[in-house]
C-alpha atoms as a PDB file:
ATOM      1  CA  UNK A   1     -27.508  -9.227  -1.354  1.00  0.00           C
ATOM      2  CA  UNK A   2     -24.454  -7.341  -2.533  1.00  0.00           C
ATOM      3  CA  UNK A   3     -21.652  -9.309  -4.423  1.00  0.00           C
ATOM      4  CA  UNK A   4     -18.568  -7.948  -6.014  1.00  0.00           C
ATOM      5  CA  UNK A   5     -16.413  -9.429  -8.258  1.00  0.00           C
ATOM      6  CA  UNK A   6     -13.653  -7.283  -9.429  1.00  0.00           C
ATOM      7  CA  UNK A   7     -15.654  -4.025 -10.884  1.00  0.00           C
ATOM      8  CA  UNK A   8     -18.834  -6.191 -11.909  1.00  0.00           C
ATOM      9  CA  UNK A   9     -21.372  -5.669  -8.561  1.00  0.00           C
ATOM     10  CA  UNK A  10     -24.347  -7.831  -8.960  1.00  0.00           C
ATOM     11  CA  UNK A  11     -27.261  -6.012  -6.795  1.00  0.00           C
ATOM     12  CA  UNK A  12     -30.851  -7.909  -5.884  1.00  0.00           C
ATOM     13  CA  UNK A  13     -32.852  -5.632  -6.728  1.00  0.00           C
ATOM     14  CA  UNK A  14     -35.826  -6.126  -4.366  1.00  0.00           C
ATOM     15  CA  UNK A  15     -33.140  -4.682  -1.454  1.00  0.00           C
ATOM     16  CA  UNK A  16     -31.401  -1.949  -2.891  1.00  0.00           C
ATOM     17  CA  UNK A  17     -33.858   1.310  -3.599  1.00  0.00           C
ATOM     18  CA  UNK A  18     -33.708   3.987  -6.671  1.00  0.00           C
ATOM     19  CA  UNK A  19     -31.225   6.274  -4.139  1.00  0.00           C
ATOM     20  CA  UNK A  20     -28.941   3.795  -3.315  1.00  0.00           C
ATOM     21  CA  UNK A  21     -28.358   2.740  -6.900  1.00  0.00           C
ATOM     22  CA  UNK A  22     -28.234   6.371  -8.220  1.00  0.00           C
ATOM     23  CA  UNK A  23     -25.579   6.894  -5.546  1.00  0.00           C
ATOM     24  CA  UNK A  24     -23.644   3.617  -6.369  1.00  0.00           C
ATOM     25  CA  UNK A  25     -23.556   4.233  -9.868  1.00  0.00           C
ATOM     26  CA  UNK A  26     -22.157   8.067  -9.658  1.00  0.00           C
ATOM     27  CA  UNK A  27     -19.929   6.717  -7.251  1.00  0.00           C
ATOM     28  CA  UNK A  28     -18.675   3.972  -9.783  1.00  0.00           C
ATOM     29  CA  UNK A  29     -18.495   6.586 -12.741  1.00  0.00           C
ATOM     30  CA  UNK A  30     -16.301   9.139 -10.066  1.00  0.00           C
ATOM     31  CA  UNK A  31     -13.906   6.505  -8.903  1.00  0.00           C
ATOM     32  CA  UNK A  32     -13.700   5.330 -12.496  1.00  0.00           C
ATOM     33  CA  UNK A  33     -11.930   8.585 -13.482  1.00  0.00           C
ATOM     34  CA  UNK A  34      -9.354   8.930 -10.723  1.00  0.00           C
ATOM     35  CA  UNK A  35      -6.285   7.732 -11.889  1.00  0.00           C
ATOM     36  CA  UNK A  36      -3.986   6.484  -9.342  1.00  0.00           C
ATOM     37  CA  UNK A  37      -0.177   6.732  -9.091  1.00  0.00           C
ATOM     38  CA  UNK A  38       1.867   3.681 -10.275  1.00  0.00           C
ATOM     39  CA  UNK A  39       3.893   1.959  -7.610  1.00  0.00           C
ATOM     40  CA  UNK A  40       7.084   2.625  -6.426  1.00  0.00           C
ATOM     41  CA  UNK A  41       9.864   0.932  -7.393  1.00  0.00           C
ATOM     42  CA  UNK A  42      12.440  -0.845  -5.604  1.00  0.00           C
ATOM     43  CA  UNK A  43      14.784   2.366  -5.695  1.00  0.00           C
ATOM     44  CA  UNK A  44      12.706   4.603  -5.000  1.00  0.00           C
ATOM     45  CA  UNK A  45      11.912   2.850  -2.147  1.00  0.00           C
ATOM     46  CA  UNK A  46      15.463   2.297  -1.147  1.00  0.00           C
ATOM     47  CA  UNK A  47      15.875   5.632  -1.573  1.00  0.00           C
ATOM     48  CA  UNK A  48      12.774   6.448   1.020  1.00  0.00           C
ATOM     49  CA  UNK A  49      13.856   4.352   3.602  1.00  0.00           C
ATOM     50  CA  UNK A  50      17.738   5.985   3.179  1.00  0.00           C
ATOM     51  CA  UNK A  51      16.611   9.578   3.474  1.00  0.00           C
ATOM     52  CA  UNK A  52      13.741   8.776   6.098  1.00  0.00           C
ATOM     53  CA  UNK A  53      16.565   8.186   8.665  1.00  0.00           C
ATOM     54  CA  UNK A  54      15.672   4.896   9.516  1.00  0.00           C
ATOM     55  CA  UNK A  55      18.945   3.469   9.145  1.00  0.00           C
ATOM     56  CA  UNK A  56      20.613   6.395  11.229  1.00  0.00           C
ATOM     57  CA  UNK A  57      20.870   4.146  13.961  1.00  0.00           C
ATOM     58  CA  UNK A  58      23.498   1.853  12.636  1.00  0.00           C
ATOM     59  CA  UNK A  59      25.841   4.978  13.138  1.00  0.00           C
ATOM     60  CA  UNK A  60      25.764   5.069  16.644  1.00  0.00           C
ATOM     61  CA  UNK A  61      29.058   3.850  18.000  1.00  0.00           C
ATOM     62  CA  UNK A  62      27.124   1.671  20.836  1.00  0.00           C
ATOM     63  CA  UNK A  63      25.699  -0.325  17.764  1.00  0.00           C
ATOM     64  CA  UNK A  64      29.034  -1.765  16.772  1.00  0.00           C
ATOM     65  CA  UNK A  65      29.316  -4.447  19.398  1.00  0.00           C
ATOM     66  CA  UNK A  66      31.417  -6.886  17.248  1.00  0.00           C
ATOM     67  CA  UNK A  67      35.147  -6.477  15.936  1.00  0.00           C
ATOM     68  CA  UNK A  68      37.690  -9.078  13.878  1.00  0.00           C
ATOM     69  CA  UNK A  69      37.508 -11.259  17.043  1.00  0.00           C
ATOM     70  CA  UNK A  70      34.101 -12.654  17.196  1.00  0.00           C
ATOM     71  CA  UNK A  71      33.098 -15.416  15.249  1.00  0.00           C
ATOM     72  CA  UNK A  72      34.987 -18.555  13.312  1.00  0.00           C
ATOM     73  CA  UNK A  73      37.390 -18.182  10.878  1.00  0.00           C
ATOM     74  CA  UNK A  74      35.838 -18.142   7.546  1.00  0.00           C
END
């Protein structure tokens, strides 16, 4: 049986053999050491999504399909 919780992994030891926990525990002390990026804030990912071209559509003239017209009075 093979339980994680968080980075503890609690292993019964009658199923794992002497290969698989050598490889687990390089594994652990590898992945330990890779640091990973922070995440992205919210402008940077505004600023993703604005030069990704995502929002190029809303330029298209057939997009603008309401004027002053449509709508009540505010």
């Amino acid at each position: 049986m093979n339980t994680d919780v968080g980075q503890i992994t609690f292993l019964d030891s009658a199923s794992v053999t002497k290969a698989e926990l050598e490889t687990l525990t390089f594994y652990r002390a590898v992945s330990a050491r890779i640091p990973t990026p922070p995440d992205a804030t919210t402008l940077d990912q505004m600023n993703i999504v604005e030069v990704s071209g995502a929002l190029d559509f809303w330029n298209d003239p057939q997009e603008d399909v309401y004027d002053e017209t449509d709508g009540d009075a505010v």
